[in-house]
Protein backbone atom coordinates (compact mmCIF):
# COMPACT_ATOMS: atom_id res chain seq x y z
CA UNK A 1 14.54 -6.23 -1.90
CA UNK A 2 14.80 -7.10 1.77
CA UNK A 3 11.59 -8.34 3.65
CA UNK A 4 11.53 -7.84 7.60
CA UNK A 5 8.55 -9.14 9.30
CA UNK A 6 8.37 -8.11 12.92
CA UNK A 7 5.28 -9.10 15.19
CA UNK A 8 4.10 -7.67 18.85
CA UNK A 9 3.83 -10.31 21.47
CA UNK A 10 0.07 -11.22 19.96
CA UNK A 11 1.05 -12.66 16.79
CA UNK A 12 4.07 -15.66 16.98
CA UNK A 13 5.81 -15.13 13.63
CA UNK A 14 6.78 -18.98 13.01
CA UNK A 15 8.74 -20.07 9.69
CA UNK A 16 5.56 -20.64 7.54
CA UNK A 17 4.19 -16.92 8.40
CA UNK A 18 7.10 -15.46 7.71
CA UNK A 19 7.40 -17.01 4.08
CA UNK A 20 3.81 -16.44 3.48
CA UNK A 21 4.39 -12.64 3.87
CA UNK A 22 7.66 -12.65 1.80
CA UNK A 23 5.96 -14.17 -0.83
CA UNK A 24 3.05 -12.61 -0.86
CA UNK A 25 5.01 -8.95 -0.75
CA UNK A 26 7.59 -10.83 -3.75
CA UNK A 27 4.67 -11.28 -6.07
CA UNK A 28 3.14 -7.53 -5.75
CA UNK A 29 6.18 -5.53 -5.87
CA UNK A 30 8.39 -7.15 -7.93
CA UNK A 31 7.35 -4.89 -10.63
CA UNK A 32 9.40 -2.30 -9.06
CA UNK A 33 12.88 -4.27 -9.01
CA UNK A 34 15.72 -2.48 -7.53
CA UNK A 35 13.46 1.03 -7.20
CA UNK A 36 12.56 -0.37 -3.65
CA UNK A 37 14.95 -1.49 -1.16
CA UNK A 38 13.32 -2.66 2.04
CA UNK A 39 9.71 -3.62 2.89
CA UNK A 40 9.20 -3.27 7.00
CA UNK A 41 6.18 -5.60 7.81
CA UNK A 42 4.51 -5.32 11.69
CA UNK A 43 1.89 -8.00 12.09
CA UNK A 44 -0.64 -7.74 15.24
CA UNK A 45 -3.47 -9.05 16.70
CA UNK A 46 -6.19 -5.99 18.09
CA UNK A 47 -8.13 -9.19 19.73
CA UNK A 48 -8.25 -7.04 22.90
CA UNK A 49 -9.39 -3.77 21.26
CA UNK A 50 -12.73 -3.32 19.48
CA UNK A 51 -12.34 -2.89 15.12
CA UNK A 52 -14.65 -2.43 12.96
CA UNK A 53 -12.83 -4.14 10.21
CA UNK A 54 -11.20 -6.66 12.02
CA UNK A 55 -9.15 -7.89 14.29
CA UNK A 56 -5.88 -8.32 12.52
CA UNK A 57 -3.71 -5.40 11.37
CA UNK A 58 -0.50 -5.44 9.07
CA UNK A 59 1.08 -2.50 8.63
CA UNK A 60 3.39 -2.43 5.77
CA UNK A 61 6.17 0.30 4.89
CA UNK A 62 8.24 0.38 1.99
CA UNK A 63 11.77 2.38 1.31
CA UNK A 64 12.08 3.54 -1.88
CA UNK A 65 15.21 4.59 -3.62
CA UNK A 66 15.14 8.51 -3.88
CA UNK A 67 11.47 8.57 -2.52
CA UNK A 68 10.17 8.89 1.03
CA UNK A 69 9.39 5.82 2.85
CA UNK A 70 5.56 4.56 2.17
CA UNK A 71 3.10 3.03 4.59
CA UNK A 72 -0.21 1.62 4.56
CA UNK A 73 -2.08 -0.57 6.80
CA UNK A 74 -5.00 -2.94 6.53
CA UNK A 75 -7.46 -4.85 9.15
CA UNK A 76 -8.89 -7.95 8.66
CA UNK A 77 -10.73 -11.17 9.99
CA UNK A 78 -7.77 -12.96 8.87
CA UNK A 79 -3.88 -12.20 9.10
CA UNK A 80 -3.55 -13.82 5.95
CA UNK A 81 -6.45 -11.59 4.39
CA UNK A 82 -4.86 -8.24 6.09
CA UNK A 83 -1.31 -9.34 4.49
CA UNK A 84 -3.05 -9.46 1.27
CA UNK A 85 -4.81 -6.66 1.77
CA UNK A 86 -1.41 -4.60 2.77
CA UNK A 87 0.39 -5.55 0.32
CA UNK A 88 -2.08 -4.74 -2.90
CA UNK A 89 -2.45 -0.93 -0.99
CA UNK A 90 1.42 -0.89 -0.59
CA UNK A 91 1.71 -1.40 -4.61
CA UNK A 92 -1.39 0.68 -5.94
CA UNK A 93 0.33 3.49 -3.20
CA UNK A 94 4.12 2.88 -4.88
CA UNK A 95 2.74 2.77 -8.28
CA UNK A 96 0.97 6.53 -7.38
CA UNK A 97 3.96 7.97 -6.08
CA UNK A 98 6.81 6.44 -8.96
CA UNK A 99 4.02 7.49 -11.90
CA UNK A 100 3.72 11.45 -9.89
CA UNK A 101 8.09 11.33 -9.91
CA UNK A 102 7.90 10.25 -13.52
CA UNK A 103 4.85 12.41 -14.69
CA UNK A 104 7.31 15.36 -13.11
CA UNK A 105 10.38 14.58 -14.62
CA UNK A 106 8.45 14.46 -18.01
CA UNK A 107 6.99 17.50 -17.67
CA UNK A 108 10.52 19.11 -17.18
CA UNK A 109 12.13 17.64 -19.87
CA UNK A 110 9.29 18.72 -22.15
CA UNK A 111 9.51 22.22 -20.78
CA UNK A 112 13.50 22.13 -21.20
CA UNK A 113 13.35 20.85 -25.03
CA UNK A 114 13.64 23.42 -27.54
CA UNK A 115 10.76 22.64 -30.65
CA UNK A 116 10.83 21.76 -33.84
CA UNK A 117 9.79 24.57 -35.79
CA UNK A 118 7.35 22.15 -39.33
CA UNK A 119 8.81 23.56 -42.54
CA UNK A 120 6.01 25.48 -43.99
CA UNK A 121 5.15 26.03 -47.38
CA UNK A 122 4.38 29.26 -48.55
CA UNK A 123 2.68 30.38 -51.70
CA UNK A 124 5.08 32.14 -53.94
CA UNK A 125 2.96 34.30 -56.43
């Protein structure tokens, strides 16, 4: 899985930042092994705009093999806290979407299999 971590010009992405946020994005998706190809991660600080959950946004979008890309965002006190924050939406959201594509491919295999007819006893008199 490839982690890109971009920043606007409020947030300087230095070495440590950067492998905070691979590592944090690592340890919740890596669940999902090779299902997910690339995680885009845009960092920013809303200092100059009022937010009533905080000041710091990461916005977090995933590419998923066979799926549509998924985003979610979170806002924080902290950029560390709105990382975490990202990332546990980004899994609970992936873990939604890959249980709906497996709940539907059940259901059509069930609905394609032919039954098993129970052998049935009947009283001979």
């Amino acid at each position: 899985m490839q982690i890109n971590v971009n920043s606007d010009k409020t947030v300087a992405v230095h070495a440590g930042l950067h492998d905070h946020v691979r590592t944090v994005v690592s340890d919740s998706l890596h669940r999902f092994g090779e299902q997910i190809t690339s995680v885009e991660v845009h960092l920013s600080d809303n200092l100059g705009q009022k937010s009533a959950d905080g000041d710091n946004r990461c916005l977090m979008e995933a590419r998923i093999t066979g799926y549509k890309p998924i985003a979610v965002s979170d806002h924080s006190a902290t950029l560390h806290q709105a990382i975490g924050g990202a990332s546990a939406k980004l899994k609970r959201a992936i873990d939604s979407a890959l249980g709906r594509l497996q709940d539907k491919d059940k259901h059509h295999s069930a609905k394609d299999a032919v039954p098993i007819e129970d052998d049935v006893e009947e009283d001979v008199k």
